[in-house]
C-alpha atoms as a PDB file:
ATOM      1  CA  UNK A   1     -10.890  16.801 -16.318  1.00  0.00           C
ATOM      2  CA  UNK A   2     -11.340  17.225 -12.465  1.00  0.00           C
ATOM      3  CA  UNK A   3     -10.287  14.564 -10.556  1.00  0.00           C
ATOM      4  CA  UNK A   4     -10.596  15.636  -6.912  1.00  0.00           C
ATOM      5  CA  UNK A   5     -11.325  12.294  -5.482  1.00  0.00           C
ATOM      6  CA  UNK A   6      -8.349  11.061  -7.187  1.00  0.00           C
ATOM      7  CA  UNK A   7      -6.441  14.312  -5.636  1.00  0.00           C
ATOM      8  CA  UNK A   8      -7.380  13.248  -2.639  1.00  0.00           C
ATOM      9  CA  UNK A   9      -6.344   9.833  -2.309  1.00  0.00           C
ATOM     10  CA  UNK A  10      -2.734  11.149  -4.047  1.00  0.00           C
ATOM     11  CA  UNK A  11      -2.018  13.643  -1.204  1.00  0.00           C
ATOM     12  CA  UNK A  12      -3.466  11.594   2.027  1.00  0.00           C
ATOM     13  CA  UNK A  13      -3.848   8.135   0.499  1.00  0.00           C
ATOM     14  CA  UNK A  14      -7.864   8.084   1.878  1.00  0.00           C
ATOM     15  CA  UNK A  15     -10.572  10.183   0.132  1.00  0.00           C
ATOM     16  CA  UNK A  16     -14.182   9.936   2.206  1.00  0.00           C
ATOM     17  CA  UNK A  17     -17.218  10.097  -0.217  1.00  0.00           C
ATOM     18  CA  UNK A  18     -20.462  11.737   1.725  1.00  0.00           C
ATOM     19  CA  UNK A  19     -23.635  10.618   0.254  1.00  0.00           C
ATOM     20  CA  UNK A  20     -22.406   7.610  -2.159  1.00  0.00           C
ATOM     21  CA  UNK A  21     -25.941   6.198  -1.691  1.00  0.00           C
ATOM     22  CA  UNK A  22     -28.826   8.514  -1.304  1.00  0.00           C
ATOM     23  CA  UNK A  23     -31.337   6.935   1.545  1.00  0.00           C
ATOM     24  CA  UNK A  24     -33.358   5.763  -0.908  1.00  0.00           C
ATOM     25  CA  UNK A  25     -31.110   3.334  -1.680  1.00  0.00           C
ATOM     26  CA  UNK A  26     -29.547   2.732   1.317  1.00  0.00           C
ATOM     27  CA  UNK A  27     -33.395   1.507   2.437  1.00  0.00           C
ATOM     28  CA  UNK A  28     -33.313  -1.183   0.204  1.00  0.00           C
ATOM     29  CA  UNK A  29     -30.759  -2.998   1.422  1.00  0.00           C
ATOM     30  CA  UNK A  30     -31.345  -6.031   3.929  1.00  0.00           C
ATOM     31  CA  UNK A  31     -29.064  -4.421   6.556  1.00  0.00           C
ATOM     32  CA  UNK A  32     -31.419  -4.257   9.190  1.00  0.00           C
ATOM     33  CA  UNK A  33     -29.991  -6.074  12.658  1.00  0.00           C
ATOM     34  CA  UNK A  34     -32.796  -8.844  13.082  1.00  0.00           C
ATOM     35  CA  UNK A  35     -31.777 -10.031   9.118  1.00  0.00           C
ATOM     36  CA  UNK A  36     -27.748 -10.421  10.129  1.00  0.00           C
ATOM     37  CA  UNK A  37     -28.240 -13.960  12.157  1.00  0.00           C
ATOM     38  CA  UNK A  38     -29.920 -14.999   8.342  1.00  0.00           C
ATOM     39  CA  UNK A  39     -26.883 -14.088   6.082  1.00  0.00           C
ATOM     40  CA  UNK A  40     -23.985 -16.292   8.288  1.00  0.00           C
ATOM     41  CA  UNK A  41     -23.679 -19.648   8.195  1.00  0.00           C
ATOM     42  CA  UNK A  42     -22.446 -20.298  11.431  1.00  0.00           C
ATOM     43  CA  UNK A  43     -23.041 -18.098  14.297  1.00  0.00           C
ATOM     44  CA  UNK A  44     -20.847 -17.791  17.295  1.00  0.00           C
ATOM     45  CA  UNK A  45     -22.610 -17.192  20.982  1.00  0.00           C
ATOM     46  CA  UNK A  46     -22.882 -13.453  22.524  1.00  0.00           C
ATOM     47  CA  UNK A  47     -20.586 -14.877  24.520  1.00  0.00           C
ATOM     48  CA  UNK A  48     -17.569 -15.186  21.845  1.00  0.00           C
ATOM     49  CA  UNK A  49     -18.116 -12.043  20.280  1.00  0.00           C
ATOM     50  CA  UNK A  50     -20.814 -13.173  18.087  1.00  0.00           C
ATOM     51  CA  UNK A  51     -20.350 -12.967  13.868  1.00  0.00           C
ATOM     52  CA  UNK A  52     -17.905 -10.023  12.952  1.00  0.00           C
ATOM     53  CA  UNK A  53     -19.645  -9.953   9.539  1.00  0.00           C
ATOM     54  CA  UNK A  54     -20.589 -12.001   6.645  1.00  0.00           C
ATOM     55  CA  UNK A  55     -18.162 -12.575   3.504  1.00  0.00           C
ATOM     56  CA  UNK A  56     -19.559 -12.945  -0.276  1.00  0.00           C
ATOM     57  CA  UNK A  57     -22.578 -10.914  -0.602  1.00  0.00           C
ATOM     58  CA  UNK A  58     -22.965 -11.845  -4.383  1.00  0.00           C
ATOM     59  CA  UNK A  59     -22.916 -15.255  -3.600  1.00  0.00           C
ATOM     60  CA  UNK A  60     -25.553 -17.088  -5.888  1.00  0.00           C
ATOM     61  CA  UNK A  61     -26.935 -18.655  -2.697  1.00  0.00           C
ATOM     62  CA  UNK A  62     -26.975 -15.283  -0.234  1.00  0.00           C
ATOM     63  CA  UNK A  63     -30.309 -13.989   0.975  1.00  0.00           C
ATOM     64  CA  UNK A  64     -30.603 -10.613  -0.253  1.00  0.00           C
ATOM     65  CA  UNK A  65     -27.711 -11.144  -3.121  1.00  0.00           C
ATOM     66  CA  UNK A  66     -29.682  -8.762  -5.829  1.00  0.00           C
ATOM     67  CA  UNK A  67     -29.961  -6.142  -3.738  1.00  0.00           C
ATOM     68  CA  UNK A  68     -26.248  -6.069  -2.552  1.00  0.00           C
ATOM     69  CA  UNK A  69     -25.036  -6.771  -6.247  1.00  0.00           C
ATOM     70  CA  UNK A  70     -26.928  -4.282  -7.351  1.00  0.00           C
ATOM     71  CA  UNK A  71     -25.364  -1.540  -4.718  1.00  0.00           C
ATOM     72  CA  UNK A  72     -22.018  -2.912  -5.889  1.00  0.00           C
ATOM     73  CA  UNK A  73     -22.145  -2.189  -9.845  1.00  0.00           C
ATOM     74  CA  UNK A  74     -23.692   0.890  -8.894  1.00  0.00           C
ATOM     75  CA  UNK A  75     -23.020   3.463 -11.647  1.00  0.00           C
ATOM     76  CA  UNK A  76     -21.813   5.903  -8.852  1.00  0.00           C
ATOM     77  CA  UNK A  77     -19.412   3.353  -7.157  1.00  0.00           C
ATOM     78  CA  UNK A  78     -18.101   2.262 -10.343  1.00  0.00           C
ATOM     79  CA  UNK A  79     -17.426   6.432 -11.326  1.00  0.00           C
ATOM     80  CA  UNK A  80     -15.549   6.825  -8.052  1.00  0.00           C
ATOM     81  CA  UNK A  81     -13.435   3.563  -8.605  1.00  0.00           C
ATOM     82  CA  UNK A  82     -12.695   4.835 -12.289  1.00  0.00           C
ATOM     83  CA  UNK A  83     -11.678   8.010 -11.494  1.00  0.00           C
ATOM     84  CA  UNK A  84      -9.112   6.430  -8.798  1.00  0.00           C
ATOM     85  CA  UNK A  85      -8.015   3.945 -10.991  1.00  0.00           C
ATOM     86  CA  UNK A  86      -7.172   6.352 -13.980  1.00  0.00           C
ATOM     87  CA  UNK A  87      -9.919   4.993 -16.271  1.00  0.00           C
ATOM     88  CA  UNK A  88     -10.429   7.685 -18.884  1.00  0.00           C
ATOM     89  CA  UNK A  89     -12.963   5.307 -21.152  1.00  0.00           C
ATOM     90  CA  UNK A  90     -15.706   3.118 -20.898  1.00  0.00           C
ATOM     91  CA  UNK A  91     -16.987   3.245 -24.076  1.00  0.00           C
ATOM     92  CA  UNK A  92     -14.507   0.081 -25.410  1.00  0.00           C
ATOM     93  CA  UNK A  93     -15.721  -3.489 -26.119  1.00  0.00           C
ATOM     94  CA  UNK A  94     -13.742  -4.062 -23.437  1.00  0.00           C
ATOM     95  CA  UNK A  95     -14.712  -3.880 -19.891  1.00  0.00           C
ATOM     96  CA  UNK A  96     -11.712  -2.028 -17.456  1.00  0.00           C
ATOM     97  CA  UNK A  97     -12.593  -3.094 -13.704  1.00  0.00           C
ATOM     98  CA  UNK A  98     -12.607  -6.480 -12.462  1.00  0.00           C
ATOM     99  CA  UNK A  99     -15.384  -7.220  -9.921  1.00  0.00           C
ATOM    100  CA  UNK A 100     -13.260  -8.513  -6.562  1.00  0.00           C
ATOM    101  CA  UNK A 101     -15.056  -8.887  -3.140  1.00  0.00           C
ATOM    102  CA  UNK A 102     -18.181  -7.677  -1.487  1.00  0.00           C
ATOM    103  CA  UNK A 103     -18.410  -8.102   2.436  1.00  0.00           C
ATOM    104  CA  UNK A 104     -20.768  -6.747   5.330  1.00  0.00           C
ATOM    105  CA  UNK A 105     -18.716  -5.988   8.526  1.00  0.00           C
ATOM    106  CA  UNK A 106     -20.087  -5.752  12.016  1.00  0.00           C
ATOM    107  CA  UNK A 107     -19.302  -4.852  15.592  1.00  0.00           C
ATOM    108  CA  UNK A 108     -18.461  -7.499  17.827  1.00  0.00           C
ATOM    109  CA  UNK A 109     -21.150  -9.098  20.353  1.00  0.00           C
ATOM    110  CA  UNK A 110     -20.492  -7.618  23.961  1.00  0.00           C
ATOM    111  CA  UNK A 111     -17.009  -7.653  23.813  1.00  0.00           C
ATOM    112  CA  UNK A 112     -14.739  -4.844  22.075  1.00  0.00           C
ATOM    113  CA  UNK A 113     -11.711  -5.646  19.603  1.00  0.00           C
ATOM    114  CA  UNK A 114      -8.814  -3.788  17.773  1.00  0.00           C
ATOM    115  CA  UNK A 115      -6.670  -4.347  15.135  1.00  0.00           C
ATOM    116  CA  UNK A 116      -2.992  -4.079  14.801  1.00  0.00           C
ATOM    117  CA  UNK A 117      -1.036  -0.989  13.088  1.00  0.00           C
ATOM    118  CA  UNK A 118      -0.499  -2.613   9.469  1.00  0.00           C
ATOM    119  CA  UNK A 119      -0.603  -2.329   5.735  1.00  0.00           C
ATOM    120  CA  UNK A 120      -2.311  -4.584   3.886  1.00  0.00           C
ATOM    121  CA  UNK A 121       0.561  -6.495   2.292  1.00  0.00           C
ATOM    122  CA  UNK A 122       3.354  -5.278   3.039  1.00  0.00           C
ATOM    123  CA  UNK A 123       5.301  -6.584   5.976  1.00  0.00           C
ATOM    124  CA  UNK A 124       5.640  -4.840   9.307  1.00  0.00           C
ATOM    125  CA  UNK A 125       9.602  -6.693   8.889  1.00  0.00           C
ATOM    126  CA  UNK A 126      10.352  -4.522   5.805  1.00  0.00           C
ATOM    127  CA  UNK A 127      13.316  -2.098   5.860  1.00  0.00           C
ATOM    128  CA  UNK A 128      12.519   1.447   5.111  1.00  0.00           C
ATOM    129  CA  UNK A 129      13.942   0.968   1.742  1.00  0.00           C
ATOM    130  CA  UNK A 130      11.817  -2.070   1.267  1.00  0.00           C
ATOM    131  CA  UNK A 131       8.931  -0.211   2.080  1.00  0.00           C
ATOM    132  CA  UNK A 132       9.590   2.801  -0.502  1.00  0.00           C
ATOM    133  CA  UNK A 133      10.416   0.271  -3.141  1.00  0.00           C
ATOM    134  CA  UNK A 134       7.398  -1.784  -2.507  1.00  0.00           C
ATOM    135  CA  UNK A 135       5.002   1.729  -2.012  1.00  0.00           C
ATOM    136  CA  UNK A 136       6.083   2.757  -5.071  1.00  0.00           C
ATOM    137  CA  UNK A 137       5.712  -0.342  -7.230  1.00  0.00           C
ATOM    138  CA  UNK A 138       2.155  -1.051  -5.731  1.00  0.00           C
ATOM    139  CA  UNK A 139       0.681   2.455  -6.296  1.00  0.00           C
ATOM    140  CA  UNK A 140       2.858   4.192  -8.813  1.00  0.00           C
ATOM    141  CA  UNK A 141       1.508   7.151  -9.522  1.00  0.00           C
ATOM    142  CA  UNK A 142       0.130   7.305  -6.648  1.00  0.00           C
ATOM    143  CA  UNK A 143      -2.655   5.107  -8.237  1.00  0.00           C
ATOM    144  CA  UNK A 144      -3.546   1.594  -7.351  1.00  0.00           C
ATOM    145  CA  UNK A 145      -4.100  -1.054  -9.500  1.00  0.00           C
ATOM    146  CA  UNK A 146      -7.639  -1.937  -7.390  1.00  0.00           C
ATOM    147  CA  UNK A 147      -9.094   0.135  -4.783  1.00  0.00           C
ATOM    148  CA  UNK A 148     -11.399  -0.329  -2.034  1.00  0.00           C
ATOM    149  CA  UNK A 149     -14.028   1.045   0.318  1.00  0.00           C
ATOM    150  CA  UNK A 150     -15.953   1.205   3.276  1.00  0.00           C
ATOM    151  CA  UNK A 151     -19.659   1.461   3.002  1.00  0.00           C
ATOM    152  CA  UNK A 152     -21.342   2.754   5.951  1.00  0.00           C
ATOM    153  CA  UNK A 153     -24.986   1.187   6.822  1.00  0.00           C
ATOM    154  CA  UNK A 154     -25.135   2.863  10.356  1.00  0.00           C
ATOM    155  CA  UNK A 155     -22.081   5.462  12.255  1.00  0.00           C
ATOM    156  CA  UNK A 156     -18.898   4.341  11.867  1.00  0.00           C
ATOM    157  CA  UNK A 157     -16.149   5.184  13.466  1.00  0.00           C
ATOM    158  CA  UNK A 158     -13.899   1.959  13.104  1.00  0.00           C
ATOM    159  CA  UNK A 159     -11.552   3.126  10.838  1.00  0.00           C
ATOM    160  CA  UNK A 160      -8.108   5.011  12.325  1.00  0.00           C
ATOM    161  CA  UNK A 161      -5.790   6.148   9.420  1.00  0.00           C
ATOM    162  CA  UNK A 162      -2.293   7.711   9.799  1.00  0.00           C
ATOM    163  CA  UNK A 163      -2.493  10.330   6.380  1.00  0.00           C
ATOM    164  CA  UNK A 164       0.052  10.435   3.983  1.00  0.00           C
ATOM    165  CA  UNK A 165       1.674   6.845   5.314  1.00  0.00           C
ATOM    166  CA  UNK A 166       0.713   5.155   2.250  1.00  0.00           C
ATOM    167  CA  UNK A 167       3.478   7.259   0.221  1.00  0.00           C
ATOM    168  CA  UNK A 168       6.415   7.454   2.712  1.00  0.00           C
ATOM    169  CA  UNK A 169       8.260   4.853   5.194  1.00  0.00           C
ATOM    170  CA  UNK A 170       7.262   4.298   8.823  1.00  0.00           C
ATOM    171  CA  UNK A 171       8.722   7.109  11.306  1.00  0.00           C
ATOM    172  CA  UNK A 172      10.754   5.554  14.000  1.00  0.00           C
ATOM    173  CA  UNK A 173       8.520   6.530  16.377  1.00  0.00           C
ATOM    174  CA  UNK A 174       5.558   4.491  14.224  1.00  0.00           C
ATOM    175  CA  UNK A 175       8.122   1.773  14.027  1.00  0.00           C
ATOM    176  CA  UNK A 176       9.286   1.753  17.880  1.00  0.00           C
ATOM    177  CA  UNK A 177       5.203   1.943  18.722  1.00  0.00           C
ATOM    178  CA  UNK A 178       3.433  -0.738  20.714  1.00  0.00           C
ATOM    179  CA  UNK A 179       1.363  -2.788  17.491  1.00  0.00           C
ATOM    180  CA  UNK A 180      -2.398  -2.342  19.365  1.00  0.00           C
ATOM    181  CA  UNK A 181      -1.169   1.891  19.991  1.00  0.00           C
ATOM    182  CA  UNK A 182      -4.029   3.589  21.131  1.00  0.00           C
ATOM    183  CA  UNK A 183      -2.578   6.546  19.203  1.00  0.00           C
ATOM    184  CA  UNK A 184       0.607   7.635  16.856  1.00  0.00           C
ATOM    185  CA  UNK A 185       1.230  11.185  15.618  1.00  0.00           C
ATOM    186  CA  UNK A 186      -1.204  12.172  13.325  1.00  0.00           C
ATOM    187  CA  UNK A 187      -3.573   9.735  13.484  1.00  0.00           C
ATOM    188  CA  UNK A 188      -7.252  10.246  11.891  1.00  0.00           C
ATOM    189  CA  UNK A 189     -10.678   8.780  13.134  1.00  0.00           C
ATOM    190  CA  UNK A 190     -12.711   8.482   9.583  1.00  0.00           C
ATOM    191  CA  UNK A 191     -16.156   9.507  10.745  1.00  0.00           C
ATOM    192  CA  UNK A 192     -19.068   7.983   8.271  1.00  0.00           C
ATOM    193  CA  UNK A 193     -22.595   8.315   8.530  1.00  0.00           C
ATOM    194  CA  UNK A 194     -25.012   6.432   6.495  1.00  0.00           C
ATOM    195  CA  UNK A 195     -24.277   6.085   3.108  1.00  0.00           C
ATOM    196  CA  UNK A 196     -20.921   7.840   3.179  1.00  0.00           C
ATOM    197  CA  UNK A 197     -17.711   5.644   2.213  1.00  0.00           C
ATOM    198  CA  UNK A 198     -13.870   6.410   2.667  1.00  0.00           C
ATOM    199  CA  UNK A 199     -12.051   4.931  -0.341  1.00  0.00           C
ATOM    200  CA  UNK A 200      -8.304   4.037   0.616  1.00  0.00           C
ATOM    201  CA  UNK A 201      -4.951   3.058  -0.206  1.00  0.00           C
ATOM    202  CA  UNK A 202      -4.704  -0.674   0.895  1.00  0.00           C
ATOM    203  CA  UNK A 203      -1.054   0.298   2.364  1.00  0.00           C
ATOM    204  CA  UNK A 204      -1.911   3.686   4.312  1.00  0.00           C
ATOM    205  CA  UNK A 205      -0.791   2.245   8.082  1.00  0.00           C
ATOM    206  CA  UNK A 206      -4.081   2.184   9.694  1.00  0.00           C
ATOM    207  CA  UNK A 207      -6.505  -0.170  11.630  1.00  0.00           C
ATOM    208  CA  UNK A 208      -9.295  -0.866  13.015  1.00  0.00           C
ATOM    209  CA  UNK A 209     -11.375  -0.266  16.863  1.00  0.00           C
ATOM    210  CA  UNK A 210     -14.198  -1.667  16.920  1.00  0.00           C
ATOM    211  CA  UNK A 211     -17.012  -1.474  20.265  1.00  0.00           C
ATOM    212  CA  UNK A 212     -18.833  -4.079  21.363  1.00  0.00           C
ATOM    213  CA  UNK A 213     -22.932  -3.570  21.116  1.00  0.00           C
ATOM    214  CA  UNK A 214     -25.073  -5.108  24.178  1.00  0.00           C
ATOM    215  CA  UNK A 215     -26.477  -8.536  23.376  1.00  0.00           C
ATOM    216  CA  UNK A 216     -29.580  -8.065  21.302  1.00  0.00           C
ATOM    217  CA  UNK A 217     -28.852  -4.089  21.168  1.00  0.00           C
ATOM    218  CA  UNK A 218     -28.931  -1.962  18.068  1.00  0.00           C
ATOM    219  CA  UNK A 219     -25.873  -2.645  16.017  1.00  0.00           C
ATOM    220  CA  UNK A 220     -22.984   0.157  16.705  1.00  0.00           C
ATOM    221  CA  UNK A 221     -21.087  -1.159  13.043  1.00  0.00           C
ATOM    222  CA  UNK A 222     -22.939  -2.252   9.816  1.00  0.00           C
ATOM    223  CA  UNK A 223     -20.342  -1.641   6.813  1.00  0.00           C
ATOM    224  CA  UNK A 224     -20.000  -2.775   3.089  1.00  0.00           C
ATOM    225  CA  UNK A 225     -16.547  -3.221   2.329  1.00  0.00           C
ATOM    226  CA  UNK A 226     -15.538  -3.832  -1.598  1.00  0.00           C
ATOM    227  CA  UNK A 227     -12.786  -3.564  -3.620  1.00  0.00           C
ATOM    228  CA  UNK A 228     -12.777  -3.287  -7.206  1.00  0.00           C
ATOM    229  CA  UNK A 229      -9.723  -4.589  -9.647  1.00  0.00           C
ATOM    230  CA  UNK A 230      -8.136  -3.275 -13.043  1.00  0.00           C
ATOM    231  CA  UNK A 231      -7.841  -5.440 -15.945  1.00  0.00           C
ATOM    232  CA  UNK A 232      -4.298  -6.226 -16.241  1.00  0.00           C
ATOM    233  CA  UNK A 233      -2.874  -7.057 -19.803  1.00  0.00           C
ATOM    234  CA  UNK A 234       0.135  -9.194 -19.222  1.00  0.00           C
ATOM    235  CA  UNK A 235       0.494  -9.601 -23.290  1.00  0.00           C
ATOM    236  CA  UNK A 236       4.091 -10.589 -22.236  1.00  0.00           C
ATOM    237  CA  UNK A 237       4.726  -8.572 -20.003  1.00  0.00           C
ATOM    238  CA  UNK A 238       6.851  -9.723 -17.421  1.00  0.00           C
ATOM    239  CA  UNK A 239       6.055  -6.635 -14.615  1.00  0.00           C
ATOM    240  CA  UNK A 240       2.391  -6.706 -16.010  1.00  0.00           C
ATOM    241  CA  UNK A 241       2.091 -10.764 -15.253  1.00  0.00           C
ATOM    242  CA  UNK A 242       3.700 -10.865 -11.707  1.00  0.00           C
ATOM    243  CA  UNK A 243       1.182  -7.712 -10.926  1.00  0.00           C
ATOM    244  CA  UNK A 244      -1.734  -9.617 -12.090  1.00  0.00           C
ATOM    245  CA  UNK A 245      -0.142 -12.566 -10.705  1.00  0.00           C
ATOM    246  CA  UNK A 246      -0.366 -10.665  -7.136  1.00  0.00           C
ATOM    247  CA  UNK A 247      -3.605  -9.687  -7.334  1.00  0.00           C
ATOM    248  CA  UNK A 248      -5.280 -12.817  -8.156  1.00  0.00           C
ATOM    249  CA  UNK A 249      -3.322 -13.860  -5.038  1.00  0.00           C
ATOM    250  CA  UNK A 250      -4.577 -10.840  -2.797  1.00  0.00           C
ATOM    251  CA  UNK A 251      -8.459 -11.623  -4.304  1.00  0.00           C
ATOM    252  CA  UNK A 252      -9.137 -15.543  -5.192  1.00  0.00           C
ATOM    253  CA  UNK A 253      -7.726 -15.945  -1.349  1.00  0.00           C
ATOM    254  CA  UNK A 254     -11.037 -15.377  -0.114  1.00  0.00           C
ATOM    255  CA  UNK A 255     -13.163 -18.336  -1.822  1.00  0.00           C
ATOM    256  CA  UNK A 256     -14.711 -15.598  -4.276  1.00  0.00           C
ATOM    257  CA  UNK A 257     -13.424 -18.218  -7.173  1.00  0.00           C
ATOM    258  CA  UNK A 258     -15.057 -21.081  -6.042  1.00  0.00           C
ATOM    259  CA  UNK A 259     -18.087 -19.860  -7.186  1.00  0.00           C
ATOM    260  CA  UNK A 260     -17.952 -17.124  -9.100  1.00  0.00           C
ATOM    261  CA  UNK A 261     -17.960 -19.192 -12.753  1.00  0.00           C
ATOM    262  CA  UNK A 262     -20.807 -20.966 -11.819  1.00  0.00           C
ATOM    263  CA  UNK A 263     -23.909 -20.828 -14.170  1.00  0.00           C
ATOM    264  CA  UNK A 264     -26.490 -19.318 -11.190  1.00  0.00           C
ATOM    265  CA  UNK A 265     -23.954 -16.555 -10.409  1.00  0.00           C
ATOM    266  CA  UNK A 266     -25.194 -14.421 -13.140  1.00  0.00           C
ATOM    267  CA  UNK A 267     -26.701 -11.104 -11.721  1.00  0.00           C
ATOM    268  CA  UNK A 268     -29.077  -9.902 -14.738  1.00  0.00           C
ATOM    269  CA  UNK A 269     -28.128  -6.901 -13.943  1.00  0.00           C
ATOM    270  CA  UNK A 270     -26.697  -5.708 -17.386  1.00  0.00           C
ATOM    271  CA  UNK A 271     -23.721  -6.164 -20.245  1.00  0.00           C
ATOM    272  CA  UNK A 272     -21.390  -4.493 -17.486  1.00  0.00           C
ATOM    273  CA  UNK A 273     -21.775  -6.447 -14.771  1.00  0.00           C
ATOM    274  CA  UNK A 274     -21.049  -9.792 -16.860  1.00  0.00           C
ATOM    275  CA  UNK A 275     -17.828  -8.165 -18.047  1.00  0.00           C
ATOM    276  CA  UNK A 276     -16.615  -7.481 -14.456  1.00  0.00           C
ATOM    277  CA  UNK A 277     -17.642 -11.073 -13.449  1.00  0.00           C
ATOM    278  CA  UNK A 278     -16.101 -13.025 -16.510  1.00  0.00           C
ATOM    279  CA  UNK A 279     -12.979 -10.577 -16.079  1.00  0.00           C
ATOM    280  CA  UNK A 280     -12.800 -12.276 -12.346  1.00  0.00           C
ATOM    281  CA  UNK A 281     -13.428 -15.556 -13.633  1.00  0.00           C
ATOM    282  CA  UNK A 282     -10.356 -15.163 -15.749  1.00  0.00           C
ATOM    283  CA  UNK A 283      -8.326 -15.346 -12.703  1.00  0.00           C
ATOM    284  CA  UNK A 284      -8.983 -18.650 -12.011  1.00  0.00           C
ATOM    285  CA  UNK A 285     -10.709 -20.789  -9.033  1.00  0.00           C
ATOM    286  CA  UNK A 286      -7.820 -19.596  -6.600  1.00  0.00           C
ATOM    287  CA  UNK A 287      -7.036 -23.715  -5.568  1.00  0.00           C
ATOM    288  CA  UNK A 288      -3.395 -23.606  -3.837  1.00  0.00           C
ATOM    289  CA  UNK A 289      -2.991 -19.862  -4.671  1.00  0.00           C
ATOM    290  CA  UNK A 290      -1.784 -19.095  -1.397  1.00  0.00           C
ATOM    291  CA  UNK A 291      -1.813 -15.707   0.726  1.00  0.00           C
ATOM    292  CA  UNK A 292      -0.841 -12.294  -0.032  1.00  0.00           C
ATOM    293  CA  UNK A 293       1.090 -11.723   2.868  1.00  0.00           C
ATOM    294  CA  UNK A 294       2.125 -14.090   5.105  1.00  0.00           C
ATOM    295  CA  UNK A 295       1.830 -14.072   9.162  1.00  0.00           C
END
């Protein structure tokens, strides 16, 4: 069975998707600028960068929650994440993937901002040796145990990658580097227009730019980002239990268990999507968990 997506994220440890929604479906999401204001809670002036997005989309209480949880258990996200994750079969009783998180990220009010060189959790401290150990546990394979995306709404252009980092240690040169380096060897701008997504490795070193829009201007950033989880086992298994250990950790972090298990988070949107939740709820609430990597 092909598995070019999968081939892709192997060799360069990102694999961009063109077309993951069609614009039919891209049109019936509430992404439109004048709706953002409506989805946060709280939002900053122009003056303090404004909201940089807003976090649990499938919360039971979000405007526009049906339509976003019904983009995220889309048959054609779920086949990518599959086929990244290694999942062969469906058919079972048992449901694989593990719904995580589900987030809309914008572009700073008037002012620009940029993210630091990292991976997602593991430390910038680590030894090289560290590093290979800890690459090779989290992705062995060169498969992840989750995996995650960026969905564009509008251009994006946020995203700067360094290919093939997520299976190797840091250069000396990437290590020597200034964190906020406006450029290391190699580097990659991921380019997405609407509807296209880049699925990653969580530990590729890359970050993020992102430009300010003009106060009341069109938006210059409107992107889904989700990550999707694999059912671990444990059964006794030591490895298997600290790995499922981790990645409650890395998810339930976020809040997404305080309300996940609740009776109005059901998304009537089919057998499937009940699985995913229920395997979430499994994790627990996420009270005292902790972080997935610290500072």
């Amino acid at each position: 069975m092909a598995t070019p997506n999968l081939d892709a994220l192997k060799r360069d440890g990102f694999v961009v998707v063109r077309n993951l929604l069609t614009p039919t479906e891209l049109a019936t999401l509430p992404h439109c600028p004048e709706t953002i204001p409506t989805l946060a809670d709280d939002r900053p002036p122009a003056s303090e960068g404004g909201i940089w997005g807003v976090q649990h989309l499938m919360h039971p209480e979000m405007p526009g929650r049906e339509s976003f949880a019904r983009c995220y258990f889309s048959p054609t996200i779920l086949a990518v994440a599959e086929e990244l994750m290694g999942i062969e079969n469906t058919d079972s009783e048992t449901e694989p993937l593990v719904m995580e998180l589900f987030n809309l990220l914008v572009a700073p009010e008037t002012k620009d901002f940029e993210l630091r060189w990292h991976r997602d959790d593991i430390s910038e401290h680590a030894t090289a040796e560290e590093e290979l150990a800890q690459l090779a546990a989290k992705a062995p394979g060169g498969r992840q145990s989750h995996c995650q995306y960026n969905l564009a709404l509008c251009p994006d252009a946020s995203l700067i990658v360094v290919p093939g980092t997520h299976a190797r240690a840091r250069t000396q040169v990437e290590r020597d580097a200034d964190p906020y380096a406006a450029e290391l060897p190699d580097q990659l701008v991921v380019q997405l227009q609407p509807g296209d997504a880049v699925f990653y490795n969580s530990n590729i070193l890359h970050r993020g730019v992102y430009r300010g829009k003009s106060e009341g201007g069109a938006e210059t950033r409107l992107t889904l980002h989700g990550s999707l989880g694999l059912k671990a086992s444990g059964g006794g298994d030591d490895d298997a239990d600290e790995k499922k250990k981790i990645r409650a950790t890395a998810v339930l972090q976020h809040g997404v268990g305080a309300w996940v298990h609740r009776d109005d988070a059901a998304f009537g949107l089919g057998e499937r999507a009940e699985k995913m939740r229920a395997n979430l709820v499994e994790m627990g609430t996420g009270e005292g968990v902790g972080f997935s990597l610290q500072g």
